[in-house]
N, C-alpha and C. Protein backbone atom coordinates (compact mmCIF):
# COMPACT_ATOMS: atom_id res chain seq x y z
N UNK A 1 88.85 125.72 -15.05
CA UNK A 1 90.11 126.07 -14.43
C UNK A 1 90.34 127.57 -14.55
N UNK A 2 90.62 128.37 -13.41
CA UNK A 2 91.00 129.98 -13.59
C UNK A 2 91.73 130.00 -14.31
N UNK A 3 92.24 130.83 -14.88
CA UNK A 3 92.97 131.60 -15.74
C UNK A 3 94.02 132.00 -14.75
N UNK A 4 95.54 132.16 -14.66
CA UNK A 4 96.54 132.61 -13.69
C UNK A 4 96.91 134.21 -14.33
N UNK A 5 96.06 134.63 -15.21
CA UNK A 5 96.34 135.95 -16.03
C UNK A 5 95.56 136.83 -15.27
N UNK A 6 95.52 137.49 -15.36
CA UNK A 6 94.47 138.75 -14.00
C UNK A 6 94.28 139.87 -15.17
N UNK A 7 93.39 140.55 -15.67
CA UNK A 7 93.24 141.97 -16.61
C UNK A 7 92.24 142.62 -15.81
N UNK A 8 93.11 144.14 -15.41
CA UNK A 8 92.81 144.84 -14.98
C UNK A 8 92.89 146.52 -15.85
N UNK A 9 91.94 146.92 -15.23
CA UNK A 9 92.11 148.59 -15.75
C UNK A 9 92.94 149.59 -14.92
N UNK A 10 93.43 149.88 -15.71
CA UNK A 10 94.33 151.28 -15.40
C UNK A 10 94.10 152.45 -15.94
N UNK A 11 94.29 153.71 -15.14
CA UNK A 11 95.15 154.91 -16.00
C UNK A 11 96.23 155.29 -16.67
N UNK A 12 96.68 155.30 -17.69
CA UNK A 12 97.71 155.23 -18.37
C UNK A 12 97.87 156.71 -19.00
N UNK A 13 98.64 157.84 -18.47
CA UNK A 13 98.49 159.19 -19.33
C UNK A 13 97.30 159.67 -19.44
N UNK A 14 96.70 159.51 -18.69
CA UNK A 14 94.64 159.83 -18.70
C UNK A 14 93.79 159.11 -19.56
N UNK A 15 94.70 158.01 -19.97
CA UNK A 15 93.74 157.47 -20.49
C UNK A 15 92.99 155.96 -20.09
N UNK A 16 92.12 155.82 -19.54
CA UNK A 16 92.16 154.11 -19.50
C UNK A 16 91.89 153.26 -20.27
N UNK A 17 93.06 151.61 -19.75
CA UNK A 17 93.11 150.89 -20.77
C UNK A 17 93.74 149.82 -19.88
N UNK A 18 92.96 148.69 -20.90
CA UNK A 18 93.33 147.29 -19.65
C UNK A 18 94.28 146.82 -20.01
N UNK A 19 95.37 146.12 -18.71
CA UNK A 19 96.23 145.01 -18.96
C UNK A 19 96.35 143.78 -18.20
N UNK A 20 96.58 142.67 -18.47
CA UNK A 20 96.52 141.62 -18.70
C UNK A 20 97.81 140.75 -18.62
N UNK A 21 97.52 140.49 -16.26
CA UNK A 21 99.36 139.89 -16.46
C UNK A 21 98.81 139.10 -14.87
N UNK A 22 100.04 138.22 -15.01
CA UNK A 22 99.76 137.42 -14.09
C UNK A 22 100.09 137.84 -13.03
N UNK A 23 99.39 136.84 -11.37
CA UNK A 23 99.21 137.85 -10.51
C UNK A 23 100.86 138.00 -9.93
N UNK A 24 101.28 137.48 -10.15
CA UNK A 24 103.04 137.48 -9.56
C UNK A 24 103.32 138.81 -10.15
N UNK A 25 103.37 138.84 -11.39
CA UNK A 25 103.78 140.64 -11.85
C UNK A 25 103.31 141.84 -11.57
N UNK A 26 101.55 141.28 -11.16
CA UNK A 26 100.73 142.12 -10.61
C UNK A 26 101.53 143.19 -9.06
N UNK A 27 102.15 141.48 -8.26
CA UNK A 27 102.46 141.85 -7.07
C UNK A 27 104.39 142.71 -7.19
N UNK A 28 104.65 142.11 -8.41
CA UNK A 28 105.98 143.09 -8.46
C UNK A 28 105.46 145.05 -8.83
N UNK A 29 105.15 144.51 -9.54
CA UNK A 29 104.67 146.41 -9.96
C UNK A 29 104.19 147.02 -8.49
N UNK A 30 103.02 146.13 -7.72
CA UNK A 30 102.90 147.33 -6.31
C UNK A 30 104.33 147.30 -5.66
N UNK A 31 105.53 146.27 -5.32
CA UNK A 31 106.11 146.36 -4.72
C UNK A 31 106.87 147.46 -5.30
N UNK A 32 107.17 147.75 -6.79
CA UNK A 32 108.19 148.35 -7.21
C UNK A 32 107.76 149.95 -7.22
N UNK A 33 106.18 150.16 -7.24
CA UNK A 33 105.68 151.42 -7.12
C UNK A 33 105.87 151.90 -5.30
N UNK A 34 105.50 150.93 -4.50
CA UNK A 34 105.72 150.87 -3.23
C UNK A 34 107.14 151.97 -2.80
N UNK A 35 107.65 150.89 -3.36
CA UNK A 35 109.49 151.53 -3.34
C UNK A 35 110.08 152.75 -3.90
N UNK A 36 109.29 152.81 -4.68
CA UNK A 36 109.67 154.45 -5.83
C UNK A 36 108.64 155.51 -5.44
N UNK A 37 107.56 155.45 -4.55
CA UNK A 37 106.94 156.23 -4.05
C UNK A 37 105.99 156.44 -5.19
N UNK A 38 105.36 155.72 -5.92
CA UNK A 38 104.88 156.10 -7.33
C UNK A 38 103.28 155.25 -7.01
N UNK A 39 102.43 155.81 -7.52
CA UNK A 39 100.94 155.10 -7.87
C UNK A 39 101.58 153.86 -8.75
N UNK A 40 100.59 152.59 -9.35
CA UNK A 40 100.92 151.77 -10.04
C UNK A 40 100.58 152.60 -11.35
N UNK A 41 99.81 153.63 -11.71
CA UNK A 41 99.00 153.74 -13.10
C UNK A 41 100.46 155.11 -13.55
N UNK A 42 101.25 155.97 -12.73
CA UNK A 42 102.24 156.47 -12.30
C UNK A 42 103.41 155.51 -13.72
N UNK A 43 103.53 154.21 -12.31
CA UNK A 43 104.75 153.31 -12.58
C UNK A 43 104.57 152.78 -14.37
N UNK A 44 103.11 152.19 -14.52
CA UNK A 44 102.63 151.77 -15.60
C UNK A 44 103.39 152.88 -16.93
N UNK A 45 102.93 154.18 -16.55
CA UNK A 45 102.86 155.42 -17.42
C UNK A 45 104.21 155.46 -17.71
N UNK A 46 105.39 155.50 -16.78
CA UNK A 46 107.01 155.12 -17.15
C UNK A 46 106.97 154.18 -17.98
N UNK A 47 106.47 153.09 -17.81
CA UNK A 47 106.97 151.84 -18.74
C UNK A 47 106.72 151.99 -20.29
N UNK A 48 105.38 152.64 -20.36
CA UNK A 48 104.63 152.67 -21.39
C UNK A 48 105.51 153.60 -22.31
N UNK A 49 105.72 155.26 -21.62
CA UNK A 49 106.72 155.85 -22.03
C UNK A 49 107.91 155.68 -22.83
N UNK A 50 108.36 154.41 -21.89
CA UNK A 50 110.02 154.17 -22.12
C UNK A 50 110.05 152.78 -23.39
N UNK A 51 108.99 152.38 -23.36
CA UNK A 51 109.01 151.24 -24.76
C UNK A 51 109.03 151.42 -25.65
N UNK A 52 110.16 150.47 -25.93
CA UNK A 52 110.38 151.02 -27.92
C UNK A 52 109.71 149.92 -28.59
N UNK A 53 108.91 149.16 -28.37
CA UNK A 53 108.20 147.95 -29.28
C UNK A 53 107.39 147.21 -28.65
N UNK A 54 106.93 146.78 -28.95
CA UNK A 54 105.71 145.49 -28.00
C UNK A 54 104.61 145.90 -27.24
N UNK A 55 103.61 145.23 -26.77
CA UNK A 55 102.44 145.52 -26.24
C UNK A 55 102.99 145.88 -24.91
N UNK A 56 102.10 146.68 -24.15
CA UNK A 56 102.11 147.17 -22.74
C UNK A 56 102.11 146.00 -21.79
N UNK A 57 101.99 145.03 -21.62
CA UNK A 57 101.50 143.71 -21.35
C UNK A 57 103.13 143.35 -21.39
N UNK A 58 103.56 143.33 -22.09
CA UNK A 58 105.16 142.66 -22.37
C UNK A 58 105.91 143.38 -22.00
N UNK A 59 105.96 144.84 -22.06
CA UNK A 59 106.67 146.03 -21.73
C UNK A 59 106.52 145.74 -20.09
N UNK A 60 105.40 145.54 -19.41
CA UNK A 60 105.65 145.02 -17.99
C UNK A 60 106.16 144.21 -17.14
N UNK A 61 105.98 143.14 -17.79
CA UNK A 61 107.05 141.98 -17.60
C UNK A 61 108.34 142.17 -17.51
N UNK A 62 108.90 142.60 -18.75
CA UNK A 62 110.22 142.93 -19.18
C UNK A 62 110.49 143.68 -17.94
N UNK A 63 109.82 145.03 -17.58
CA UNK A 63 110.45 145.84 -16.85
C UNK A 63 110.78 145.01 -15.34
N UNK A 64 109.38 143.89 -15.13
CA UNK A 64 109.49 143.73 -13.55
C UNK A 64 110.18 142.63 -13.66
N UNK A 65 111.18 142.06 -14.68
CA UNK A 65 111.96 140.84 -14.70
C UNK A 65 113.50 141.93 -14.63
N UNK A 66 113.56 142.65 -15.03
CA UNK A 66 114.92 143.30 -14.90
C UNK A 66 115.07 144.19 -13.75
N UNK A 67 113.76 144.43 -13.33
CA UNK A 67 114.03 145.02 -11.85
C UNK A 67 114.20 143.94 -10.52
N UNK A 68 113.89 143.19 -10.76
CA UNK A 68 114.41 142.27 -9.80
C UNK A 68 115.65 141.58 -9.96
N UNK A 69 115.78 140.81 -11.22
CA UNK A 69 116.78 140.53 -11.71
C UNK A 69 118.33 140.99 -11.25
N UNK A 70 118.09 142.45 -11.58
CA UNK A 70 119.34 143.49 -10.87
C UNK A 70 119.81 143.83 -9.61
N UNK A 71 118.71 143.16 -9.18
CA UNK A 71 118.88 143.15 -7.57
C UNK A 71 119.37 141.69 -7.15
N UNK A 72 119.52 140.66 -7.97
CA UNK A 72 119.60 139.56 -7.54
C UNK A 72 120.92 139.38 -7.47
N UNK A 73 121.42 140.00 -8.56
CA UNK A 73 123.07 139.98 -9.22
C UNK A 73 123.78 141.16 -8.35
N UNK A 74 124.89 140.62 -8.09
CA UNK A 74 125.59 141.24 -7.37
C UNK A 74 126.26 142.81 -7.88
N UNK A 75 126.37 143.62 -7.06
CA UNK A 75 126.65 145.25 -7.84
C UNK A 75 128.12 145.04 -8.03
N UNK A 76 128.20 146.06 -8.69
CA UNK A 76 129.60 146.64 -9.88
C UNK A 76 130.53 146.17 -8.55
N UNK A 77 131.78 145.59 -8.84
CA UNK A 77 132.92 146.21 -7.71
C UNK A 77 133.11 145.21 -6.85
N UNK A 78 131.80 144.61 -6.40
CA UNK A 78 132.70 143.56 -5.18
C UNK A 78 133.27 142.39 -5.28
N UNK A 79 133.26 142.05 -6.58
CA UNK A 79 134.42 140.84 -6.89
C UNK A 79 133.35 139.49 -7.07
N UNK A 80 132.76 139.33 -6.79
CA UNK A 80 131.97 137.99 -6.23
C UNK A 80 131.18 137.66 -6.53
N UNK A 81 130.31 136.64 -7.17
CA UNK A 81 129.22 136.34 -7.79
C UNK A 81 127.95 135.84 -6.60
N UNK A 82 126.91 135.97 -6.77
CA UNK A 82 126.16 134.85 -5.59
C UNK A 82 126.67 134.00 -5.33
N UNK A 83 127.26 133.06 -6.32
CA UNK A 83 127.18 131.70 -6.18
C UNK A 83 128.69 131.37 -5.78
N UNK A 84 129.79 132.30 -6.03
CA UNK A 84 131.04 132.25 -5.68
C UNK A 84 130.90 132.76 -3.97
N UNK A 85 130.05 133.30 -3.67
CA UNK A 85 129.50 133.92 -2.10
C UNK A 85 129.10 132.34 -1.27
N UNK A 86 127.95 131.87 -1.83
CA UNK A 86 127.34 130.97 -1.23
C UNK A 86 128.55 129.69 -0.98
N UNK A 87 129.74 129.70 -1.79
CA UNK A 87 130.39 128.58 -1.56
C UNK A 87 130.30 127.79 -2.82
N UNK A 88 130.90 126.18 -2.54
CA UNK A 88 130.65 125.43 -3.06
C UNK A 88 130.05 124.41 -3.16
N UNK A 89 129.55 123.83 -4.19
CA UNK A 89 128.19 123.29 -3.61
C UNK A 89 128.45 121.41 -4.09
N UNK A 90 127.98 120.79 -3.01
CA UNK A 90 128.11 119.43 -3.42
C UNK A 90 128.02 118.67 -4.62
């Protein structure tokens, strides 16, 4: 049975070094480098930067679960939740 984990090499600060994430996170990081105008090894190098604990591997996740996340939830100000939007539900 494959493995749903994907480890790949990167540049990280000039240095290379593999990580090891599944391909769904794989596909958030290009989208989120996509969007920020950034290489992935770029985007990687922020994350790596900005972590205060845990493996690089987890530090990615984290980041591409709160970047979507924040987008899911409705912004500051307009009163309304998704789910207070969508109605009520049977």
């Amino acid at each position: 049975m494959k493995s749903p984990v994907v480890k790949r090499s990167i540049v990280v600060a000039g240095h290379k070094t593999s990580v090891s994430l599944e391909e769904a996170f794989w596909n958030g990081m290009k989208e989120i480098a996509a969007v920020r105008n950034l290489t992935l090894s770029e985007l990687v190098g922020e994350i790596d930067g900005g972590r205060q604990q845990g493996n690089l591997s987890s530090a990615i996740r984290l980041f591409v679960l709160d970047y979507f996340r924040s987008r899911a939830t409705p912004t500051a100000g307009n009163g309304a939740s998704r789910l207070q939007a969508e109605g009520p539900h049977p």
